[in-house]
C-alpha atoms as a PDB file:
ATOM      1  CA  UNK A   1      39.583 -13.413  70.411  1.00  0.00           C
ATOM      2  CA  UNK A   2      38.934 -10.763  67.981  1.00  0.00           C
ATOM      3  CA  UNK A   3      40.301 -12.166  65.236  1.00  0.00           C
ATOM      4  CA  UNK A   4      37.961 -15.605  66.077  1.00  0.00           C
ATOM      5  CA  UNK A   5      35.163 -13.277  66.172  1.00  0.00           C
ATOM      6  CA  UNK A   6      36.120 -11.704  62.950  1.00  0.00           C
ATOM      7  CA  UNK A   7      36.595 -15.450  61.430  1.00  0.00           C
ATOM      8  CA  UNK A   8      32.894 -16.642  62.707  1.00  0.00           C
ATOM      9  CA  UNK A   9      30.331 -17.248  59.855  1.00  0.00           C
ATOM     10  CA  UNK A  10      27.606 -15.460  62.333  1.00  0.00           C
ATOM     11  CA  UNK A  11      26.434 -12.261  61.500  1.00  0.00           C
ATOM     12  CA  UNK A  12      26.310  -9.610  63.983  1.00  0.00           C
ATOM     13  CA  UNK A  13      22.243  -9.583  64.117  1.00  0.00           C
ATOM     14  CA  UNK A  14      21.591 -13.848  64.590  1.00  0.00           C
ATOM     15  CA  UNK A  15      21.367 -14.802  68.255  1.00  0.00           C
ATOM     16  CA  UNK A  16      22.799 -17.874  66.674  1.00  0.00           C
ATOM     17  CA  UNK A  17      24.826 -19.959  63.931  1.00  0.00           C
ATOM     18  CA  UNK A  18      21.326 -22.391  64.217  1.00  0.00           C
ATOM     19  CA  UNK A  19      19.078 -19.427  63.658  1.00  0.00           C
ATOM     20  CA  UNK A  20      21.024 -17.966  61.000  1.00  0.00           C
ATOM     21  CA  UNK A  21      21.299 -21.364  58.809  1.00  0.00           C
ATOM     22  CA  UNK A  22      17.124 -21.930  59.050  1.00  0.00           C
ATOM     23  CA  UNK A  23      16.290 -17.725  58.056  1.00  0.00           C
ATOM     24  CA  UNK A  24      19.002 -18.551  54.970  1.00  0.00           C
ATOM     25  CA  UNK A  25      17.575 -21.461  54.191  1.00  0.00           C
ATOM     26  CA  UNK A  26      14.109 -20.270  54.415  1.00  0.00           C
ATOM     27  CA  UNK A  27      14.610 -17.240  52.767  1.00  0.00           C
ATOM     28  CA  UNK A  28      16.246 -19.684  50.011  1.00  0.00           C
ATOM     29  CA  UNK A  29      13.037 -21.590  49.810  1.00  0.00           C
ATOM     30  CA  UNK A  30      10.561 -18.264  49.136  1.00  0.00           C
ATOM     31  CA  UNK A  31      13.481 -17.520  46.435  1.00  0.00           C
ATOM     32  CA  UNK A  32      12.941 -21.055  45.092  1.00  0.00           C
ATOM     33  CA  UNK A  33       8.974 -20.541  44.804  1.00  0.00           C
ATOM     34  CA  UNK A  34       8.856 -17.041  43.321  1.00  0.00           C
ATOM     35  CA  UNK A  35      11.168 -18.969  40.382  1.00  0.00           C
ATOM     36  CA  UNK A  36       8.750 -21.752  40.143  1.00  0.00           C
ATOM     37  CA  UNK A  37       5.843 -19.237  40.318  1.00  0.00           C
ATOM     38  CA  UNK A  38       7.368 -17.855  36.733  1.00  0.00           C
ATOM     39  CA  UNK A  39       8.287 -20.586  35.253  1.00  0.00           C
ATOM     40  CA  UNK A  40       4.303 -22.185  36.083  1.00  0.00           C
ATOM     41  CA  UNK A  41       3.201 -19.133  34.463  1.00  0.00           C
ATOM     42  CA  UNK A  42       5.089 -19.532  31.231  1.00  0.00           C
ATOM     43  CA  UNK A  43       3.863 -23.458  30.904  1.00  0.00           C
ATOM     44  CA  UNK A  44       0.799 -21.761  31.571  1.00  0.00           C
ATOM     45  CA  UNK A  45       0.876 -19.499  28.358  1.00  0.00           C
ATOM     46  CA  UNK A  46       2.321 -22.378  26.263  1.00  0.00           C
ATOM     47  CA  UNK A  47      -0.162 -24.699  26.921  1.00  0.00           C
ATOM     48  CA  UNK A  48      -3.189 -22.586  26.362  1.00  0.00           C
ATOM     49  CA  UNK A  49      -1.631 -21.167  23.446  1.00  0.00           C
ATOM     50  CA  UNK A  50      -0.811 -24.980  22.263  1.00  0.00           C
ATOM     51  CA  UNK A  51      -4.245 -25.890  22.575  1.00  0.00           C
ATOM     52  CA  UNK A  52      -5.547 -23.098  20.439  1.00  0.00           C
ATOM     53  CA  UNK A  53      -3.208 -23.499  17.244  1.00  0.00           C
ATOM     54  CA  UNK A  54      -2.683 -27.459  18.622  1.00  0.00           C
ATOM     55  CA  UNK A  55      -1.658 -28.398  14.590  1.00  0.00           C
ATOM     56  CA  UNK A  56       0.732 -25.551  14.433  1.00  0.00           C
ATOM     57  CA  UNK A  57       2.492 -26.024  17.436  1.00  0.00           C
ATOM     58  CA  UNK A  58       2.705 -29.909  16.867  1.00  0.00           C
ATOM     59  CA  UNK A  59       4.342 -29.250  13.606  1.00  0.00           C
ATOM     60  CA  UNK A  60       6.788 -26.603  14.685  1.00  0.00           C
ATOM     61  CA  UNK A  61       7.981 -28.691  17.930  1.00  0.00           C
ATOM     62  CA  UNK A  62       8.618 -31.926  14.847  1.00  0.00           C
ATOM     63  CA  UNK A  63      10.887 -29.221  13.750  1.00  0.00           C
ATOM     64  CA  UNK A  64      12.866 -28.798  17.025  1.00  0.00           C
ATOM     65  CA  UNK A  65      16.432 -30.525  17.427  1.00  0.00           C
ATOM     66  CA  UNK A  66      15.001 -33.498  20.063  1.00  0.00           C
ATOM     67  CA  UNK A  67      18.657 -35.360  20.435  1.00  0.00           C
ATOM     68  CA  UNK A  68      19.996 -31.831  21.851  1.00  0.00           C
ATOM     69  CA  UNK A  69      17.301 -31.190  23.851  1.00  0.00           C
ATOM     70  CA  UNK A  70      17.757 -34.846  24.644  1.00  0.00           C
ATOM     71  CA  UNK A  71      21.445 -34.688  25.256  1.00  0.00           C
ATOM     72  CA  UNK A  72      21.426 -31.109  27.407  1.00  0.00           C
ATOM     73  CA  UNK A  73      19.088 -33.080  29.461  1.00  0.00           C
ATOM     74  CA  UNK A  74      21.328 -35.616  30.607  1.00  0.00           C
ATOM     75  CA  UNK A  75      24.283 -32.894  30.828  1.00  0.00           C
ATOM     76  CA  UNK A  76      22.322 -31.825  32.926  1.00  0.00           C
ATOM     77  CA  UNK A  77      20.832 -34.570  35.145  1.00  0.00           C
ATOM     78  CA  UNK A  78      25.107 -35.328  35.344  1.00  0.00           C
ATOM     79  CA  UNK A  79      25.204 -31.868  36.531  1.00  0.00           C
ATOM     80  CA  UNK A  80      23.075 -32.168  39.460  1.00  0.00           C
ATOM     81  CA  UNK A  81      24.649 -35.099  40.629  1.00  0.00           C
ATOM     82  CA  UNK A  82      27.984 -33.513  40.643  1.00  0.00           C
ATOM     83  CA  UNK A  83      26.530 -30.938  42.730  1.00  0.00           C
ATOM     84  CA  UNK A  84      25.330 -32.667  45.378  1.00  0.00           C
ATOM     85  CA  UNK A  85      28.261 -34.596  45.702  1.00  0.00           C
ATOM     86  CA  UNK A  86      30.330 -31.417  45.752  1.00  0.00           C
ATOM     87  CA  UNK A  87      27.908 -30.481  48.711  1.00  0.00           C
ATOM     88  CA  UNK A  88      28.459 -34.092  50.348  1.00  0.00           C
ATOM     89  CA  UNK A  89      32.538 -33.448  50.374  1.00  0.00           C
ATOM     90  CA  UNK A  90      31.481 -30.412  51.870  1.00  0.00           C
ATOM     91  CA  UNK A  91      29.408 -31.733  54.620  1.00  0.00           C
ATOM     92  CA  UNK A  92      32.937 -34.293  55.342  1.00  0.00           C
ATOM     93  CA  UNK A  93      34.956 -31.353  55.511  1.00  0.00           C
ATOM     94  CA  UNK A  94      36.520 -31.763  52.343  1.00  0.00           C
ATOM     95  CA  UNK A  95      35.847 -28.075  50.973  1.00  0.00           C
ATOM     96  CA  UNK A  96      38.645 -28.658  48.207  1.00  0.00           C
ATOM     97  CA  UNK A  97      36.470 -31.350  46.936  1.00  0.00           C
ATOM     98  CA  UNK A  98      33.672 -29.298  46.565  1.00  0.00           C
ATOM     99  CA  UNK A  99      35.583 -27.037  44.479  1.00  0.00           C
ATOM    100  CA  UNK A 100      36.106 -29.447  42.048  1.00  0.00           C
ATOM    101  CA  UNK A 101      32.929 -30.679  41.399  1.00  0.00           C
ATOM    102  CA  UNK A 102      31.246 -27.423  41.461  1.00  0.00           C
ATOM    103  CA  UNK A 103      34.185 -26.502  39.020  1.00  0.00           C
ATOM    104  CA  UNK A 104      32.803 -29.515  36.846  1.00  0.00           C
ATOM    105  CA  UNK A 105      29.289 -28.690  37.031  1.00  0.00           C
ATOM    106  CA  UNK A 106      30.394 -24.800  35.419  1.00  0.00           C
ATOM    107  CA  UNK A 107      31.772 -26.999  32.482  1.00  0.00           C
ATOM    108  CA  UNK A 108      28.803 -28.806  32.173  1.00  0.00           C
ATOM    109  CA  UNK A 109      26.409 -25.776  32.343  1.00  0.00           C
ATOM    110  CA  UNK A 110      29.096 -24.592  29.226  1.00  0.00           C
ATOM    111  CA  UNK A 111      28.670 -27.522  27.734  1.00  0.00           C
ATOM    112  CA  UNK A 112      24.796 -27.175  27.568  1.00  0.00           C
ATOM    113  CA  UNK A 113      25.262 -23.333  26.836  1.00  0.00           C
ATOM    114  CA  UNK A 114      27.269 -24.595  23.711  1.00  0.00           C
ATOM    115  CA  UNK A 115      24.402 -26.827  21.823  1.00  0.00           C
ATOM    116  CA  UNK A 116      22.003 -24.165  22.824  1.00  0.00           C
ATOM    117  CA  UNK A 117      23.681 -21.758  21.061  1.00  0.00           C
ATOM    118  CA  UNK A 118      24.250 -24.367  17.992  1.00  0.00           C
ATOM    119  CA  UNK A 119      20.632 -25.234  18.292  1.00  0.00           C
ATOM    120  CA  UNK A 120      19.722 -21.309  18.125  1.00  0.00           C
ATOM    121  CA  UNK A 121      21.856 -20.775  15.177  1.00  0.00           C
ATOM    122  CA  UNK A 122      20.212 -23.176  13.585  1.00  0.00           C
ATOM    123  CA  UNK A 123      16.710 -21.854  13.777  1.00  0.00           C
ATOM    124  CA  UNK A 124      17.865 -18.213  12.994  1.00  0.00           C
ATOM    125  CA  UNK A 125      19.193 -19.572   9.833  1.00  0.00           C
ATOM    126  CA  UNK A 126      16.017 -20.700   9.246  1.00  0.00           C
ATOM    127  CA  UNK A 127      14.123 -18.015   9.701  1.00  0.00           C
ATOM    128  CA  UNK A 128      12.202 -19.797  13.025  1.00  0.00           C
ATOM    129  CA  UNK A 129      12.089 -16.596  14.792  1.00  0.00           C
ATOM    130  CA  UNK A 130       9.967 -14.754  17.007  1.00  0.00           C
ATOM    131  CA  UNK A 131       7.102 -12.458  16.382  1.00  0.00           C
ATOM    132  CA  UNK A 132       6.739 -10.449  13.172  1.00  0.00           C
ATOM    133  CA  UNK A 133      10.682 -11.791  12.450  1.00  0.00           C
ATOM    134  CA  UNK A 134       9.063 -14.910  11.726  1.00  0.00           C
ATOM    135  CA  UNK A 135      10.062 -16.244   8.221  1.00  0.00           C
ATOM    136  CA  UNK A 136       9.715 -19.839   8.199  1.00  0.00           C
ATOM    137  CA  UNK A 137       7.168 -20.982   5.342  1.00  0.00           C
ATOM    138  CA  UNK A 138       7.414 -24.955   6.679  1.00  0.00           C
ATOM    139  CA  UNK A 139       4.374 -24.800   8.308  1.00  0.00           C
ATOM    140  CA  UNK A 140       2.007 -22.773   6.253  1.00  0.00           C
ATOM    141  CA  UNK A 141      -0.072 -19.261   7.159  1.00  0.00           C
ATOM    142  CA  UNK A 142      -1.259 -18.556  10.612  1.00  0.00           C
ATOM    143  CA  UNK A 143      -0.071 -16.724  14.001  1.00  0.00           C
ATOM    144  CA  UNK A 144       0.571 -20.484  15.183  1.00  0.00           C
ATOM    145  CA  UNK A 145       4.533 -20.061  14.098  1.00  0.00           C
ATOM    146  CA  UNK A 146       5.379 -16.819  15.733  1.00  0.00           C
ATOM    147  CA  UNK A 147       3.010 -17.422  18.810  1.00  0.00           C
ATOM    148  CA  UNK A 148       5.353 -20.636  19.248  1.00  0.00           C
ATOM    149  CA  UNK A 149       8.772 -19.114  18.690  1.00  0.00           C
ATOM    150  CA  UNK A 150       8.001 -16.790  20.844  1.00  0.00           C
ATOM    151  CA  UNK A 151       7.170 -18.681  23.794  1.00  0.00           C
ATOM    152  CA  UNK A 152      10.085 -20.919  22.476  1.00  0.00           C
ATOM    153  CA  UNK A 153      12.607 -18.379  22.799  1.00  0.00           C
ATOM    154  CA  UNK A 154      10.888 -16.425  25.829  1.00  0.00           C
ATOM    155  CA  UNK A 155      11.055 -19.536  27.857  1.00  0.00           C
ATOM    156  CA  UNK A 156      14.371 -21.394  26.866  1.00  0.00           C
ATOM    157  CA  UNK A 157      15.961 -18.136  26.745  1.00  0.00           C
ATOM    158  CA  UNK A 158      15.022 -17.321  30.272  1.00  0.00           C
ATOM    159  CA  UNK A 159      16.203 -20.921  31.503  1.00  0.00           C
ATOM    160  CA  UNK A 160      19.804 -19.949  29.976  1.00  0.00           C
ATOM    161  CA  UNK A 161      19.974 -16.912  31.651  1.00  0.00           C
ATOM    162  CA  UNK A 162      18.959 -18.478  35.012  1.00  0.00           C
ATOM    163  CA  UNK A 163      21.717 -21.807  33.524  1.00  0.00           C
ATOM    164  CA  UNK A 164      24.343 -18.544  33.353  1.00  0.00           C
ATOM    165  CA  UNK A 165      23.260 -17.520  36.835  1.00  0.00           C
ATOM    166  CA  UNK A 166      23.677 -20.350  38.128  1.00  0.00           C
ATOM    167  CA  UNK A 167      26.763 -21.120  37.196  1.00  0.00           C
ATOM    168  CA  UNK A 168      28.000 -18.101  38.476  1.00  0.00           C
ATOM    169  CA  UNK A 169      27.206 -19.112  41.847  1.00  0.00           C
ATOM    170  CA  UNK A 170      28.490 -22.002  41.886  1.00  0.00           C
ATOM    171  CA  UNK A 171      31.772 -20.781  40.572  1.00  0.00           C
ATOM    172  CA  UNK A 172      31.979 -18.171  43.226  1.00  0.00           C
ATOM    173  CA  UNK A 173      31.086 -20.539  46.178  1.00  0.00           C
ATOM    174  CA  UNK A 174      34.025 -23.062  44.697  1.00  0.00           C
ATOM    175  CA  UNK A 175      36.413 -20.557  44.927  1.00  0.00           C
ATOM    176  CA  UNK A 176      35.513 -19.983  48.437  1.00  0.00           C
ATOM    177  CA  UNK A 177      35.161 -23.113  49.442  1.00  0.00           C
ATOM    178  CA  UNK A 178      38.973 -24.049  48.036  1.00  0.00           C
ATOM    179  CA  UNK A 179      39.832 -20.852  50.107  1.00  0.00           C
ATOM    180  CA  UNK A 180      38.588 -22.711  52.821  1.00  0.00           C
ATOM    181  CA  UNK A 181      35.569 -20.670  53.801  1.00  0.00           C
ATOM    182  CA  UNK A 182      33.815 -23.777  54.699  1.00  0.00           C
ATOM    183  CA  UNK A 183      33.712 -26.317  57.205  1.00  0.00           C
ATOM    184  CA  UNK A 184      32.004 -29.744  58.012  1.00  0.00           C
ATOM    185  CA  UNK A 185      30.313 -27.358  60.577  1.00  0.00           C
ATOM    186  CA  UNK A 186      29.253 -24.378  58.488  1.00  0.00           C
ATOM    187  CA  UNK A 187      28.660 -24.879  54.657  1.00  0.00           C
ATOM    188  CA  UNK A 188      25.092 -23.320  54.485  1.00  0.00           C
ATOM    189  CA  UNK A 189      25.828 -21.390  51.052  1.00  0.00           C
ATOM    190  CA  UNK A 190      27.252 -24.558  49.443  1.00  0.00           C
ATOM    191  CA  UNK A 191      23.749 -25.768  50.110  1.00  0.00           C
ATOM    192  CA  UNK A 192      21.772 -22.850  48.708  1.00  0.00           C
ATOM    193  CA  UNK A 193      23.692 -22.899  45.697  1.00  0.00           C
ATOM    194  CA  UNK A 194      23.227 -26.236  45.111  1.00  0.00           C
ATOM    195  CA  UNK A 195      19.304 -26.130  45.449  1.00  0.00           C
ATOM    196  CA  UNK A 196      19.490 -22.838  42.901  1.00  0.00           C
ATOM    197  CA  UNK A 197      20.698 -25.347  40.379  1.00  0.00           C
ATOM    198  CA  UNK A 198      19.140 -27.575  41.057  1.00  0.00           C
ATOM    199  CA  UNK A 199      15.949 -25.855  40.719  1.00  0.00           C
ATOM    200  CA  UNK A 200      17.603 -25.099  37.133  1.00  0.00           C
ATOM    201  CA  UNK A 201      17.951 -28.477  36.261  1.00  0.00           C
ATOM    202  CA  UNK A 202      14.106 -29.320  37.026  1.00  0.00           C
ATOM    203  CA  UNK A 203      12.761 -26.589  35.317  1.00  0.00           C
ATOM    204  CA  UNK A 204      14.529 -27.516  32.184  1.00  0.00           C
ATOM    205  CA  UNK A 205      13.199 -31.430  32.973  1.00  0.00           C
ATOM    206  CA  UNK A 206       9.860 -29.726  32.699  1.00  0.00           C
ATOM    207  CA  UNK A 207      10.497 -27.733  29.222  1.00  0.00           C
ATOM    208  CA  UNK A 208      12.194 -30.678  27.523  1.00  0.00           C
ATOM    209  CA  UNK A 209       8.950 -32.825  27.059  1.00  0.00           C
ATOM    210  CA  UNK A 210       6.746 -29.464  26.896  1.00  0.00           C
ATOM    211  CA  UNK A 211       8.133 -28.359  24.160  1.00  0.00           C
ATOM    212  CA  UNK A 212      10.417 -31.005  22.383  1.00  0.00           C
ATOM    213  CA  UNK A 213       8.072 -34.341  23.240  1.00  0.00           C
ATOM    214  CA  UNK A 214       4.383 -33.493  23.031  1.00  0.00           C
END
Protein backbone atom coordinates (compact mmCIF):
# COMPACT_ATOMS: atom_id res chain seq x y z
CA UNK A 1 0.00 0.00 0.00
CA UNK A 2 2.83 2.24 0.56
CA UNK A 3 4.53 1.74 -2.31
CA UNK A 4 0.90 2.53 -4.36
CA UNK A 5 0.82 5.58 -2.38
CA UNK A 6 4.34 6.44 -3.22
CA UNK A 7 3.46 5.60 -7.10
CA UNK A 8 0.17 8.02 -7.08
CA UNK A 9 0.52 11.23 -9.24
CA UNK A 10 -1.43 13.14 -6.18
CA UNK A 11 0.39 15.36 -4.17
CA UNK A 12 0.17 15.22 -0.55
CA UNK A 13 -1.84 18.75 -0.28
CA UNK A 14 -4.89 17.98 -3.27
CA UNK A 15 -8.00 16.48 -1.70
CA UNK A 16 -8.00 15.00 -5.14
CA UNK A 17 -6.38 13.73 -8.57
CA UNK A 18 -9.61 16.03 -10.14
CA UNK A 19 -8.63 19.03 -8.09
CA UNK A 20 -5.08 18.76 -8.71
CA UNK A 21 -5.41 18.46 -12.73
CA UNK A 22 -7.88 21.88 -12.86
CA UNK A 23 -5.22 24.15 -10.18
CA UNK A 24 -2.32 22.75 -12.87
CA UNK A 25 -4.13 23.52 -15.56
CA UNK A 26 -5.25 26.80 -14.35
CA UNK A 27 -2.19 27.83 -13.05
CA UNK A 28 -0.94 26.81 -16.75
CA UNK A 29 -3.42 29.19 -18.23
CA UNK A 30 -2.26 32.53 -15.97
CA UNK A 31 1.37 31.23 -17.20
CA UNK A 32 0.01 31.27 -20.77
CA UNK A 33 -1.39 35.01 -20.39
CA UNK A 34 1.54 36.65 -18.60
CA UNK A 35 3.52 35.24 -22.04
CA UNK A 36 0.95 36.71 -24.25
CA UNK A 37 0.88 39.87 -22.07
CA UNK A 38 4.80 40.32 -23.31
CA UNK A 39 4.68 39.35 -26.40
CA UNK A 40 1.32 42.09 -26.96
CA UNK A 41 3.61 44.52 -25.56
CA UNK A 42 6.46 44.02 -27.98
CA UNK A 43 3.87 44.16 -31.18
CA UNK A 44 2.93 47.05 -29.32
CA UNK A 45 6.40 48.86 -29.59
CA UNK A 46 6.87 47.63 -33.20
CA UNK A 47 3.93 48.92 -34.49
CA UNK A 48 4.06 52.38 -33.08
CA UNK A 49 7.57 52.54 -33.87
CA UNK A 50 6.59 51.25 -37.61
CA UNK A 51 4.23 53.89 -37.98
CA UNK A 52 6.63 56.63 -37.10
CA UNK A 53 9.66 55.72 -39.51
CA UNK A 54 6.74 53.65 -41.74
CA UNK A 55 9.40 54.07 -45.05
CA UNK A 56 12.26 52.81 -43.03
CA UNK A 57 10.81 49.95 -41.58
CA UNK A 58 9.09 48.93 -44.97
CA UNK A 59 12.44 48.95 -46.57
CA UNK A 60 14.38 47.10 -43.93
CA UNK A 61 11.58 44.21 -43.56
CA UNK A 62 12.12 43.98 -48.04
CA UNK A 63 15.47 43.15 -46.72
CA UNK A 64 14.45 40.25 -44.41
CA UNK A 65 14.89 36.48 -45.64
CA UNK A 66 10.75 35.90 -46.24
CA UNK A 67 11.19 32.04 -47.60
CA UNK A 68 12.87 31.26 -44.02
CA UNK A 69 10.61 33.02 -42.16
CA UNK A 70 8.22 31.31 -44.52
CA UNK A 71 9.65 27.88 -44.16
CA UNK A 72 10.23 28.02 -40.03
CA UNK A 73 6.62 28.73 -40.18
CA UNK A 74 5.47 25.63 -41.52
CA UNK A 75 8.27 23.68 -39.38
CA UNK A 76 6.54 24.87 -37.16
CA UNK A 77 2.78 24.57 -37.84
CA UNK A 78 4.25 20.53 -38.47
CA UNK A 79 5.46 20.91 -35.04
CA UNK A 80 2.31 21.56 -33.35
CA UNK A 81 0.61 18.92 -34.96
CA UNK A 82 3.09 16.41 -33.85
CA UNK A 83 2.45 17.57 -30.48
CA UNK A 84 -0.88 17.12 -30.11
CA UNK A 85 -0.80 13.89 -31.53
CA UNK A 86 1.96 12.91 -29.11
CA UNK A 87 -0.65 14.14 -26.42
CA UNK A 88 -3.54 12.03 -28.23
CA UNK A 89 -1.25 8.61 -27.87
CA UNK A 90 -1.04 9.78 -24.53
CA UNK A 91 -4.62 10.16 -23.75
CA UNK A 92 -4.88 6.08 -25.43
CA UNK A 93 -2.37 5.04 -23.12
CA UNK A 94 0.28 4.80 -25.49
CA UNK A 95 2.97 6.93 -23.45
CA UNK A 96 5.83 5.39 -25.75
CA UNK A 97 4.12 7.07 -28.56
CA UNK A 98 4.20 10.23 -27.08
CA UNK A 99 7.80 9.99 -26.71
CA UNK A 100 8.31 9.83 -30.13
CA UNK A 101 6.54 12.54 -31.37
CA UNK A 102 7.54 14.88 -28.73
CA UNK A 103 11.10 13.50 -29.67
CA UNK A 104 10.20 14.75 -33.32
CA UNK A 105 8.87 17.99 -32.42
CA UNK A 106 12.69 18.71 -30.45
CA UNK A 107 14.07 18.06 -34.06
CA UNK A 108 11.84 20.29 -35.54
CA UNK A 109 12.31 23.15 -32.99
CA UNK A 110 16.35 22.34 -34.13
CA UNK A 111 15.49 22.50 -37.33
CA UNK A 112 13.96 26.07 -37.01
CA UNK A 113 16.85 26.99 -34.50
CA UNK A 114 19.19 26.11 -37.52
CA UNK A 115 17.83 28.76 -40.33
CA UNK A 116 17.52 31.20 -37.53
CA UNK A 117 20.87 31.07 -36.84
CA UNK A 118 21.73 31.07 -40.81
CA UNK A 119 19.31 33.89 -41.15
CA UNK A 120 21.22 35.82 -38.17
CA UNK A 121 24.52 35.25 -39.69
CA UNK A 122 23.44 36.67 -42.49
CA UNK A 123 22.40 40.03 -41.21
CA UNK A 124 25.54 40.31 -38.91
CA UNK A 125 27.53 40.01 -42.01
CA UNK A 126 25.77 42.73 -43.13
CA UNK A 127 26.09 44.94 -40.68
CA UNK A 128 21.93 44.84 -39.90
CA UNK A 129 22.50 45.12 -36.30
CA UNK A 130 21.05 46.62 -33.39
CA UNK A 131 21.41 50.00 -31.88
CA UNK A 132 24.54 52.13 -32.32
CA UNK A 133 26.14 48.58 -33.98
CA UNK A 134 24.08 49.44 -36.79
CA UNK A 135 26.16 49.57 -40.07
CA UNK A 136 23.97 48.91 -42.86
CA UNK A 137 24.03 51.96 -45.44
CA UNK A 138 20.99 50.14 -47.70
CA UNK A 139 18.54 52.21 -46.44
CA UNK A 140 19.94 55.65 -46.06
CA UNK A 141 20.34 58.08 -42.67
CA UNK A 142 17.85 57.96 -39.91
CA UNK A 143 17.18 56.08 -36.41
CA UNK A 144 14.56 54.03 -38.61
CA UNK A 145 17.41 51.09 -39.12
CA UNK A 146 18.55 50.59 -35.61
CA UNK A 147 15.02 51.30 -34.05
CA UNK A 148 14.01 48.19 -36.37
CA UNK A 149 16.88 45.82 -35.67
CA UNK A 150 16.38 46.28 -32.48
CA UNK A 151 12.93 45.34 -32.07
CA UNK A 152 13.93 42.69 -34.75
CA UNK A 153 16.36 41.04 -32.68
CA UNK A 154 14.61 41.89 -29.18
CA UNK A 155 11.56 40.10 -30.34
CA UNK A 156 12.75 37.07 -32.54
CA UNK A 157 15.44 36.61 -30.14
CA UNK A 158 13.08 36.27 -27.26
CA UNK A 159 10.77 33.77 -29.33
CA UNK A 160 14.06 31.47 -29.68
CA UNK A 161 14.74 31.49 -26.27
CA UNK A 162 11.11 30.64 -25.34
CA UNK A 163 11.53 27.89 -28.97
CA UNK A 164 14.75 26.54 -26.65
CA UNK A 165 12.48 26.40 -23.62
CA UNK A 166 10.20 24.76 -25.03
CA UNK A 167 11.86 22.20 -26.33
CA UNK A 168 13.30 21.44 -23.23
CA UNK A 169 10.08 20.54 -21.87
CA UNK A 170 9.02 18.61 -24.14
CA UNK A 171 12.16 16.57 -24.15
CA UNK A 172 11.96 16.06 -20.46
CA UNK A 173 8.20 15.04 -20.41
CA UNK A 174 9.17 12.35 -23.42
CA UNK A 175 11.57 10.84 -21.43
CA UNK A 176 9.11 10.41 -18.74
CA UNK A 177 6.49 9.48 -20.53
CA UNK A 178 8.71 6.43 -22.29
CA UNK A 179 9.54 5.73 -18.54
CA UNK A 180 6.07 5.25 -18.23
CA UNK A 181 5.14 8.07 -15.91
CA UNK A 182 1.94 8.42 -17.69
CA UNK A 183 -1.24 6.83 -18.09
CA UNK A 184 -4.54 7.09 -20.18
CA UNK A 185 -5.71 8.22 -16.64
CA UNK A 186 -3.12 10.78 -15.60
CA UNK A 187 -1.11 12.66 -18.37
CA UNK A 188 -1.81 16.29 -17.12
CA UNK A 189 1.94 17.52 -17.80
CA UNK A 190 1.91 16.04 -21.33
CA UNK A 191 -0.90 18.52 -21.72
CA UNK A 192 0.76 21.60 -20.25
CA UNK A 193 3.67 21.08 -22.26
CA UNK A 194 1.95 20.82 -25.20
CA UNK A 195 -0.08 24.16 -24.75
CA UNK A 196 3.59 25.89 -23.80
CA UNK A 197 4.43 25.14 -27.38
CA UNK A 198 1.97 25.63 -28.62
CA UNK A 199 1.66 29.04 -27.37
CA UNK A 200 5.28 29.20 -29.10
CA UNK A 201 4.12 28.32 -32.29
CA UNK A 202 1.30 31.17 -32.31
CA UNK A 203 3.36 33.76 -31.20
CA UNK A 204 5.78 33.18 -33.96
CA UNK A 205 2.39 32.98 -36.46
CA UNK A 206 1.96 36.48 -35.17
CA UNK A 207 5.73 37.83 -35.83
CA UNK A 208 6.00 36.21 -39.25
CA UNK A 209 3.56 38.66 -41.08
CA UNK A 210 4.52 41.57 -38.48
CA UNK A 211 7.65 41.72 -39.40
CA UNK A 212 8.43 39.70 -42.66
CA UNK A 213 4.85 40.51 -44.62
CA UNK A 214 3.71 44.07 -43.95
Amino acid sequence: MQADAAASPLAHHFESLEKQQHAARLGMWLFLATEVLLFAGLFTGYGVYRYLYADAFAAASRHLHTSIGLTNTVVLIVSSFTVAWGLDQAALGKPKNTFYLFGLSVLLGVVFLCFKAYEYSHHFHEGMLPGRYYTWEAIGPGPGGPIFFSLYYLITGLHALHVVIGMTVLAVIGLKARAGKYTAEYFVPVELAGLYWHLVDLVWIFVFPLIYLV
